[in-house]
C-alpha atoms as a PDB file:
ATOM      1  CA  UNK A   1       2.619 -28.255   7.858  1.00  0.00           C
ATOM      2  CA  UNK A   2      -0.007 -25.701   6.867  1.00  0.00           C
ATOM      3  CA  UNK A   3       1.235 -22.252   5.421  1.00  0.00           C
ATOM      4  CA  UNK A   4       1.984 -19.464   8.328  1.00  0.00           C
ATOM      5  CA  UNK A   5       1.201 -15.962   6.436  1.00  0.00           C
ATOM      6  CA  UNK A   6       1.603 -14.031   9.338  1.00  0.00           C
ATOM      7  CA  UNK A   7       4.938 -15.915  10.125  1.00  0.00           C
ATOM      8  CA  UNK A   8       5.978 -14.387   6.374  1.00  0.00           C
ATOM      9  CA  UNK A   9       4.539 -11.220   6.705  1.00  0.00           C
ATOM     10  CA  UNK A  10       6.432 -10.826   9.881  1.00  0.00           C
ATOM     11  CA  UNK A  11       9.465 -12.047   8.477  1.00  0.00           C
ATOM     12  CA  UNK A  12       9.392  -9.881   5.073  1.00  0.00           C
ATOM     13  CA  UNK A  13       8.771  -6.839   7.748  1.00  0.00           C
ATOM     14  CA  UNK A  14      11.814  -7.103   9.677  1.00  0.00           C
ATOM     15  CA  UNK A  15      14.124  -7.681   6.626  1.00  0.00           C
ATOM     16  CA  UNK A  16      13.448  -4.590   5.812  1.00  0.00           C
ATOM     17  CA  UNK A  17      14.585  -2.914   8.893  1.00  0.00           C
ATOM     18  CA  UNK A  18      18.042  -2.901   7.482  1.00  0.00           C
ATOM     19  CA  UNK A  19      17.700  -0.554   4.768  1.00  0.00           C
ATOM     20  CA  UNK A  20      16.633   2.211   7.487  1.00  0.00           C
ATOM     21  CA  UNK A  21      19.297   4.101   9.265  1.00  0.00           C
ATOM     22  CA  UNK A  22      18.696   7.118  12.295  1.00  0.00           C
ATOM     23  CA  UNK A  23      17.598  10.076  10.726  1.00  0.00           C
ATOM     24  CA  UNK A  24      15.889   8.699   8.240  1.00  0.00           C
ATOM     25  CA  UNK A  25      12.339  10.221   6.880  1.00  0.00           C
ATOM     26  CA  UNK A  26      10.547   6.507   6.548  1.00  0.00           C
ATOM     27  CA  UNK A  27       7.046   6.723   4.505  1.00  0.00           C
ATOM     28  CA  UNK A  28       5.136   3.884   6.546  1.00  0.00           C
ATOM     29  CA  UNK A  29       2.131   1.961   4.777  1.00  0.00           C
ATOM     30  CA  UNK A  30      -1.176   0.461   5.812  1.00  0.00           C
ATOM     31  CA  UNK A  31      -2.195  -3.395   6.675  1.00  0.00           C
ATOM     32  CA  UNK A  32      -1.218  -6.134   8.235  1.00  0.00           C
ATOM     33  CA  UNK A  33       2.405  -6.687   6.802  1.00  0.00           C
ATOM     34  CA  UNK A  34       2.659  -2.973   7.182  1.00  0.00           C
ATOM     35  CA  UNK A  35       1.723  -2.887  10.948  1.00  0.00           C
ATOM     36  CA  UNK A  36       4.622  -5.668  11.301  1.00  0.00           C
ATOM     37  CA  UNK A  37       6.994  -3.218  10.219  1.00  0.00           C
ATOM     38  CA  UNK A  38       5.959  -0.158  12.432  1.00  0.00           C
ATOM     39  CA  UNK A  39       6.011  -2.351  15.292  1.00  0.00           C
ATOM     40  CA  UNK A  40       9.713  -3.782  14.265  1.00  0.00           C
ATOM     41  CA  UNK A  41      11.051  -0.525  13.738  1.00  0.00           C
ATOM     42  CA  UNK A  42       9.642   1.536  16.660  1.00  0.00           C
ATOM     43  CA  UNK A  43      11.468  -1.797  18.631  1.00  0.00           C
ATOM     44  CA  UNK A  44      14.672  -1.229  16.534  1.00  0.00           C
ATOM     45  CA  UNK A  45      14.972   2.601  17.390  1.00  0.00           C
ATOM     46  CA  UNK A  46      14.482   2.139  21.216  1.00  0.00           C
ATOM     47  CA  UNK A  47      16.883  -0.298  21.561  1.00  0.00           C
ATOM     48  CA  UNK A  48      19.615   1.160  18.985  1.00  0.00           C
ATOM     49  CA  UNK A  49      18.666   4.424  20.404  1.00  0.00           C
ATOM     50  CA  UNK A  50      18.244   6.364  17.054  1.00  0.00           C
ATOM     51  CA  UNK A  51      15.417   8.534  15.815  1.00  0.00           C
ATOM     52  CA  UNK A  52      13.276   8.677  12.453  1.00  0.00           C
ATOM     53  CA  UNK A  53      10.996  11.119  11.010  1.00  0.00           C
ATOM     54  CA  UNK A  54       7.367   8.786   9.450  1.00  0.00           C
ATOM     55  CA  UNK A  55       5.074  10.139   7.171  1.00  0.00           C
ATOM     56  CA  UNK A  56       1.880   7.761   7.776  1.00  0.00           C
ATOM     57  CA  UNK A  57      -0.229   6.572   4.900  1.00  0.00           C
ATOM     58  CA  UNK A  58      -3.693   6.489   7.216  1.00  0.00           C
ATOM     59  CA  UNK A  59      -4.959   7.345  10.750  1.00  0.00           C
ATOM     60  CA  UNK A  60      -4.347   3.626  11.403  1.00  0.00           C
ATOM     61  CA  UNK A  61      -0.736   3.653  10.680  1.00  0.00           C
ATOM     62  CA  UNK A  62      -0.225   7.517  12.348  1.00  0.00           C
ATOM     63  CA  UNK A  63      -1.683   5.718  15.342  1.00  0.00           C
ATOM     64  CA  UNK A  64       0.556   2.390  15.740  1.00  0.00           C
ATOM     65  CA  UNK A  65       3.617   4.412  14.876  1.00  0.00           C
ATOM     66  CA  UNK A  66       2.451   6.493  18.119  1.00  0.00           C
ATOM     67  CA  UNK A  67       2.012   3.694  19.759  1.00  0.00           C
ATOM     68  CA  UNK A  68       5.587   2.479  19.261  1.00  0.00           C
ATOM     69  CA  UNK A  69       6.603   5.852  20.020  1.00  0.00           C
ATOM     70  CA  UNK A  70       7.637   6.847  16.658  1.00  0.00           C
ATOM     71  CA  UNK A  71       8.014  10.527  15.444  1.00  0.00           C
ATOM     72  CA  UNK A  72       4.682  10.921  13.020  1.00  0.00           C
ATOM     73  CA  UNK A  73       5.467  13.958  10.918  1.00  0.00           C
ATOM     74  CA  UNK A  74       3.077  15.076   8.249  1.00  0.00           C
ATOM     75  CA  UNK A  75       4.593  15.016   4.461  1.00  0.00           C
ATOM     76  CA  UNK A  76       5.281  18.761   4.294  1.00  0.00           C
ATOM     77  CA  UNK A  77       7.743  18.717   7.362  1.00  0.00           C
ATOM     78  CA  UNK A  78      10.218  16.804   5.468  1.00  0.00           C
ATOM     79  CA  UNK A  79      12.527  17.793   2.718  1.00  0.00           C
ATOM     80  CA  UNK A  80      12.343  14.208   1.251  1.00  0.00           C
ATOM     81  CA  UNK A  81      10.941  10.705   2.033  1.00  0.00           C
ATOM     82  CA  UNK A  82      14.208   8.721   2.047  1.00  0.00           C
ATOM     83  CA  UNK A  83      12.694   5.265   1.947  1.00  0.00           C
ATOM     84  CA  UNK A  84       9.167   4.081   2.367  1.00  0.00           C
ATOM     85  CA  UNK A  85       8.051   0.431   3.012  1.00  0.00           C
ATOM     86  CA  UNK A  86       4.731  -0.840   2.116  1.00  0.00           C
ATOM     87  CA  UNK A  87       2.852  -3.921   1.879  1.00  0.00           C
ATOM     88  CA  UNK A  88       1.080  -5.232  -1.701  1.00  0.00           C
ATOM     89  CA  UNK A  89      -2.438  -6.885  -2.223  1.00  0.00           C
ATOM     90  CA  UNK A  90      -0.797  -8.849  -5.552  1.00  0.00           C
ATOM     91  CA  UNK A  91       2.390  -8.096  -7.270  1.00  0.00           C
ATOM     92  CA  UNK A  92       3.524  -9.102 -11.171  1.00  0.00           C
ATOM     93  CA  UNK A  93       6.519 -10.675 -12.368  1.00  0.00           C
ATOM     94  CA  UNK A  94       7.377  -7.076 -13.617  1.00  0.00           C
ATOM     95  CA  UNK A  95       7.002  -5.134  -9.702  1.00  0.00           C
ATOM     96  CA  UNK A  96       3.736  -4.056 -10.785  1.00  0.00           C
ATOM     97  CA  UNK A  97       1.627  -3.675  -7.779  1.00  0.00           C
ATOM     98  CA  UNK A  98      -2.359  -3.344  -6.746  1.00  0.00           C
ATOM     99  CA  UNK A  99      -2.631  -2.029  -3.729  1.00  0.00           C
ATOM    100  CA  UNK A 100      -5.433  -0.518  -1.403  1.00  0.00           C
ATOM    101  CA  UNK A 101      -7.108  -3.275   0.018  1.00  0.00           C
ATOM    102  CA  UNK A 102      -6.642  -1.391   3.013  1.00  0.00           C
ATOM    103  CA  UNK A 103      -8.805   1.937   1.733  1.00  0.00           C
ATOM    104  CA  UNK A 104      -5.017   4.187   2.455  1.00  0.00           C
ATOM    105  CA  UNK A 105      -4.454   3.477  -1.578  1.00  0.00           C
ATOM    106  CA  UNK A 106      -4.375   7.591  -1.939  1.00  0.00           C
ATOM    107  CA  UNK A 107      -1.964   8.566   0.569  1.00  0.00           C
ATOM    108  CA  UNK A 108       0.121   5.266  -0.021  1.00  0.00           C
ATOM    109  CA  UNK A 109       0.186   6.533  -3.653  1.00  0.00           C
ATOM    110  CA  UNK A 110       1.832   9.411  -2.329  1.00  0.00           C
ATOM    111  CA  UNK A 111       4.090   8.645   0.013  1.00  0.00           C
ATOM    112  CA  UNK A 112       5.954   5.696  -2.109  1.00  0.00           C
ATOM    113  CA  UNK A 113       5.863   7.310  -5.291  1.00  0.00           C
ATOM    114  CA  UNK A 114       7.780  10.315  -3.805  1.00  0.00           C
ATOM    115  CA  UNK A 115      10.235   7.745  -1.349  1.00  0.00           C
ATOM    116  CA  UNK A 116      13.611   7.314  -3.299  1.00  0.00           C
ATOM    117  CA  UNK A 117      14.052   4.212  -2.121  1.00  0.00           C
ATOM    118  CA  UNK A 118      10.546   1.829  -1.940  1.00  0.00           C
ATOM    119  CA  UNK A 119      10.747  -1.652  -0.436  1.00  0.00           C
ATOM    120  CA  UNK A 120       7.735  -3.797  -0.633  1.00  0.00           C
ATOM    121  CA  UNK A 121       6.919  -6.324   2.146  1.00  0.00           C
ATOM    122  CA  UNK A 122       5.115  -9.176   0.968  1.00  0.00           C
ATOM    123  CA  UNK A 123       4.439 -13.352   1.989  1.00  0.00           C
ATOM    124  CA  UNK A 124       4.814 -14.935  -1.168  1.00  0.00           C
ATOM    125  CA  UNK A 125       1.081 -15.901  -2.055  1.00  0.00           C
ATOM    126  CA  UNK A 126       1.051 -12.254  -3.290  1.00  0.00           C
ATOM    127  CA  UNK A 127       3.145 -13.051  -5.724  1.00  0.00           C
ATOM    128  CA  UNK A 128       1.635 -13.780  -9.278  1.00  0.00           C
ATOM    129  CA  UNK A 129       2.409 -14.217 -13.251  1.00  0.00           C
ATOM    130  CA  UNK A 130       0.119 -10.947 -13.898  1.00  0.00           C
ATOM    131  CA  UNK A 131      -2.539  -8.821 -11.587  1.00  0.00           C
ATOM    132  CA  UNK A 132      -5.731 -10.585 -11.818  1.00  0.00           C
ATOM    133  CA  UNK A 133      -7.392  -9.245  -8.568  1.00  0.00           C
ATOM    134  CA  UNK A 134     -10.094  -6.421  -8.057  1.00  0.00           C
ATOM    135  CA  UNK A 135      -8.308  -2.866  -8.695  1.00  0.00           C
ATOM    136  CA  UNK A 136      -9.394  -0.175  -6.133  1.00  0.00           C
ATOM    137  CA  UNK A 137     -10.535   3.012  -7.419  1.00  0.00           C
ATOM    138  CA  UNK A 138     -11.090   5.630  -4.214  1.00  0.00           C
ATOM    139  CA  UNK A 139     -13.902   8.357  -5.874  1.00  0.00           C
ATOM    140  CA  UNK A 140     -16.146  11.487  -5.040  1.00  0.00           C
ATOM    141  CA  UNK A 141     -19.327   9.812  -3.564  1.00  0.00           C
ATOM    142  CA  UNK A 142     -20.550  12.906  -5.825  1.00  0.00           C
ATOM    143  CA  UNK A 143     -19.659  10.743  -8.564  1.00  0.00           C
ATOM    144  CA  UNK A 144     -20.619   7.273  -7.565  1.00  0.00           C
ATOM    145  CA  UNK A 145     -23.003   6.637 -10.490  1.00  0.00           C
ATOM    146  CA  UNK A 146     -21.034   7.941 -12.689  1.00  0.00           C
ATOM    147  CA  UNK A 147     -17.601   6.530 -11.912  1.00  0.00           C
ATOM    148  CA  UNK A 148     -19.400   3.108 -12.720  1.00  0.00           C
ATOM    149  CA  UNK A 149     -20.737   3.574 -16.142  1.00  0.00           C
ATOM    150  CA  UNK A 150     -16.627   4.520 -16.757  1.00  0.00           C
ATOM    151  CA  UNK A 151     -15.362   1.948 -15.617  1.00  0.00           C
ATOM    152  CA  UNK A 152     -17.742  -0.220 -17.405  1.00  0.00           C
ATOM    153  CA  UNK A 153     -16.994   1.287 -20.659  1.00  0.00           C
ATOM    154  CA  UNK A 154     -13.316   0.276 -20.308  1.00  0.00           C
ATOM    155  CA  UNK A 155     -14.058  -3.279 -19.445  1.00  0.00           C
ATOM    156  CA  UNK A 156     -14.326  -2.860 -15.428  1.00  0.00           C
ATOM    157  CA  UNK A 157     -17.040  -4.639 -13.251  1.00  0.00           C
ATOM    158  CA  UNK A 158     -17.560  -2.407 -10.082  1.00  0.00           C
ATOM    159  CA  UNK A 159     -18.437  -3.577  -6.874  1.00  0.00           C
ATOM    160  CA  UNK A 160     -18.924  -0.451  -3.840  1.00  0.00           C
ATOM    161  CA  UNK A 161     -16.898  -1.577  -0.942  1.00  0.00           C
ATOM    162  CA  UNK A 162     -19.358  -1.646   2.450  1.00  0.00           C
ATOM    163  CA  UNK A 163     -18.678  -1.799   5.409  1.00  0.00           C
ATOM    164  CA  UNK A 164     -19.702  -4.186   8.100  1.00  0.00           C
ATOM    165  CA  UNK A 165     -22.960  -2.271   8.755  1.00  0.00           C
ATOM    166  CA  UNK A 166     -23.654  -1.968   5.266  1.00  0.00           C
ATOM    167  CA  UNK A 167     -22.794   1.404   4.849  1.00  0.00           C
ATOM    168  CA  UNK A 168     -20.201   2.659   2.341  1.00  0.00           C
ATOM    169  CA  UNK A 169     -16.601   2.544   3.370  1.00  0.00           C
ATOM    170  CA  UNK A 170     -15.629   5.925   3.514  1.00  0.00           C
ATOM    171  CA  UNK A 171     -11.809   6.451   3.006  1.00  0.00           C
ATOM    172  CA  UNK A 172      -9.275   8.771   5.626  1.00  0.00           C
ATOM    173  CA  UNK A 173      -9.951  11.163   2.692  1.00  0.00           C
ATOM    174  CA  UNK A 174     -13.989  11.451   3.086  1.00  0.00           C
ATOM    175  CA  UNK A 175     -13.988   9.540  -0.456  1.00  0.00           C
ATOM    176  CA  UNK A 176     -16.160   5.799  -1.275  1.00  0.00           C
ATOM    177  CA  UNK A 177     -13.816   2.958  -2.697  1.00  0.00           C
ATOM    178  CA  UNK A 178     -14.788   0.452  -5.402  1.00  0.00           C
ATOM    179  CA  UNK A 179     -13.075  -2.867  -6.102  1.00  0.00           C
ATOM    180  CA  UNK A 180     -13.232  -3.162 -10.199  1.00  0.00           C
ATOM    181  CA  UNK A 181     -12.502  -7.100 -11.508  1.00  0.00           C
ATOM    182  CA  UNK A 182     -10.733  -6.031 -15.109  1.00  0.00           C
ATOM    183  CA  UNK A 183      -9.489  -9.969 -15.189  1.00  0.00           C
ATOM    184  CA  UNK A 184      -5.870 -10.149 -16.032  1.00  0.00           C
ATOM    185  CA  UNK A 185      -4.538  -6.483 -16.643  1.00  0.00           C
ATOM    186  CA  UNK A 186      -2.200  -6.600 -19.157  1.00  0.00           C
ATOM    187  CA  UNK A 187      -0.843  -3.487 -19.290  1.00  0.00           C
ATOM    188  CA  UNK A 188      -1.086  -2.071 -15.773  1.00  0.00           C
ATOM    189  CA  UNK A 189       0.399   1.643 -16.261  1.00  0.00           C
ATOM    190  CA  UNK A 190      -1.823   2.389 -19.122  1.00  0.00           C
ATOM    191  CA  UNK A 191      -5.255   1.092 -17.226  1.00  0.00           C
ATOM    192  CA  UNK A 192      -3.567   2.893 -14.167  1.00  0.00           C
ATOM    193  CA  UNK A 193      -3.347   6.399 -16.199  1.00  0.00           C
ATOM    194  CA  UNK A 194      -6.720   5.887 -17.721  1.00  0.00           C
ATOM    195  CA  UNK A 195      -8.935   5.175 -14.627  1.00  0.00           C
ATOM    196  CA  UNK A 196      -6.950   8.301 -12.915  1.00  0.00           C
ATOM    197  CA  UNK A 197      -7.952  10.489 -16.138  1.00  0.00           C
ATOM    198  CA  UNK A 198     -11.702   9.947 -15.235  1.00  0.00           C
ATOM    199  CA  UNK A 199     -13.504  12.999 -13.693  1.00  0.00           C
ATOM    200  CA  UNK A 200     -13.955  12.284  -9.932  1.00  0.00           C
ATOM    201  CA  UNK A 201     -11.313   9.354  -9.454  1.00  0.00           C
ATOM    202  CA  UNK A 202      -8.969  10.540  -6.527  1.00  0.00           C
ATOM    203  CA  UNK A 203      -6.547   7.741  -6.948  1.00  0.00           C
ATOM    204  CA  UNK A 204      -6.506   3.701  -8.286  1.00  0.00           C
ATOM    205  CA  UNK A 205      -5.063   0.957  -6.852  1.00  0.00           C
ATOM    206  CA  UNK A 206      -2.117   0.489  -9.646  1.00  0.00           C
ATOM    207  CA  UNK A 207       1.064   1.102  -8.924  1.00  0.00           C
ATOM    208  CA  UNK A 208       3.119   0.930 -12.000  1.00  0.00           C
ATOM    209  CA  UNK A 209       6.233   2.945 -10.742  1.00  0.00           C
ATOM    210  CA  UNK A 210       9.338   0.888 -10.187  1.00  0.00           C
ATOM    211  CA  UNK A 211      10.241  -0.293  -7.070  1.00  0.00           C
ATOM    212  CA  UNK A 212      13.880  -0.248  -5.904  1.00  0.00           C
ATOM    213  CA  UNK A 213      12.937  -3.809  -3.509  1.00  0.00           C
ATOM    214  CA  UNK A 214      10.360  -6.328  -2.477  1.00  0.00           C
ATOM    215  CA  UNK A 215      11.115  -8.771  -0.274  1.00  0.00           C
ATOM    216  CA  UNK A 216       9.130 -11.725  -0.169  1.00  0.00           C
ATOM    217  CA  UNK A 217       8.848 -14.615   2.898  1.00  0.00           C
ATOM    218  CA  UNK A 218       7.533 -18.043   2.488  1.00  0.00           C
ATOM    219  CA  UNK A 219       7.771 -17.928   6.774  1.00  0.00           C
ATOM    220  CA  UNK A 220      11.301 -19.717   6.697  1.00  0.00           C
ATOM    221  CA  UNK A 221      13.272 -17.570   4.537  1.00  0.00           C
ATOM    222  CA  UNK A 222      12.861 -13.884   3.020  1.00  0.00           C
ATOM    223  CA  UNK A 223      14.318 -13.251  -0.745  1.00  0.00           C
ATOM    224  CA  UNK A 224      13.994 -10.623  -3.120  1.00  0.00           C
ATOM    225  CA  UNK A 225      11.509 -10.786  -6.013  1.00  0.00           C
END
C-alpha cells in the first residue's frame, strides 16, 4: 500500500489537540501539517465550546484560523504564548529542526521560541539521522549579493527561491529567501548563530532550541520522537 503523507500529517495534527485547553494563547505555524491543525482545533473549540487566543506565523495561517473562526490576536496582545504547534521541513535525532519551507521561517522563529510549551507535527519521512536539506536564510533584497558571497565563505551553496513567475519570493516580511545546501550540518546551533550574525540576515531556517514534543505519524499510528 503506497505511503499516505497527508493521512500522517493529519494524524500528527490532531494528536496534538490534546495538549491545548480553553484559554489558551496557541502560537499556530505555516504549511500543510500546520493548516491540519488550525482546521482541527477551530473544529475542537466549536464543538467543546471553549475559546483560544492564536498568534499566526503568516497571512496564510491568520487567514485559515479566520476561517475556522478562531480568535487571531497579534503577539503583543498576549502576556505569554502558552503552547505553539508547528510543522518541520526535516528534524534530527537530537529535535533539531529546519524549518521555512513555507517562507513564515521569521515569524515561526518567533512565535515557538517564545511558546513554553512547543509541539512539532510531523509524518515520519521528516524524520532523519542529521539535517541534510537546504537551510532557509530570509534576507534584505538590499543585501542579496552580498548575503551570497557569506554564505559561500562558510561552506553554503545559495540558490534564490522564485516564484512561479520567476520573480523572487518575497516573504510576509517584504524580505527574499534563499535555500543554502551546507550537506550534513553537524552542528546546527553554531551554523544557526553564525548565518544570523551576518549583516542583512533577518532570520535562518535552524531551529536549535529544544522542543518540549514532536509527534510523528506513519498514517496508522502517531508516537513521539
Amino acid at each position: 500500500m503506497a505511503y499516505d503523507e497527508q493521512a500522517a500529517k493529519k494524524m500528527a495534527a490532531q494528536a496534538a489537540l490534546s495538549y491545548v485547553e480553553g484559554g489558551m494563547s496557541v502560537g499556530l505555524g505555516t504549511g500543510s501539517t500546520a493548516a491540519y491543525f488550525i482546521e482541527a482545533l477551530g473544529k475542537k473549540c466549536r464543538e467543546e465550546k471553549i475559546a483560544v487566543f492564536c498568534v499566526c506565523t503568516s497571512a496564510s495561517s491568520e487567514a485559515m484560523a479566520k476561517k475556522h473562526h478562531l480568535a487571531a490576536v497579534p503577539l503583543c496582545d498576549v502576556k505569554k504564548i502558552d503552547i505553539a504547534v508547528d510543522g518541520a521541513d526535516q528534524i534530527d535525532r537530537r529535535r533539531n529542526l529546519i524549518k521555512g519551507y513555507g517562507g513564515a521561517l521569521a515569524r515561526e522563529k518567533v512565535v515557538d521560541y517564545l511558546a513554553e510549551k512547543f509541539i512539532v507535527i510531523a509524518d515520519e519521512r521528516k524524520l532523519s539521522d542529521s539535517l541534510d536539506k537546504a537551510v532557509p536564510v530570509e534576507a534584505l533584497p538590499f543585501c542579496g549579493g552580498k548575503i551570497e558571497k557569506d554564505l559561500a565563505r562558510i561552506g553554503g551553496k545559495a540558490r534564490q527561491r522564485m516564484r512561479g513567475d520567476g520573480e523572487p519570493f518575497v516573504s510576509d516580511n517584504g524580505m527574499w529567501i534563499w535555500d543554502v545546501d551546507f550537506g550534513a550540518v553537524s552542528d546546527p546551533r553554531n551554523l544557526e548563530s553564525r548565518i544570523k550574525g551576518m549583516p542583512g540576515v533577518l532570520e535562518v531556517g535552524l531551529f536549535t532550541q529544544p522542543v518540549w514534543k514532536v509527534l510523528v505519524s506513519d498514517g496508522k499510528k502517531v508516537w513521539e520522537a
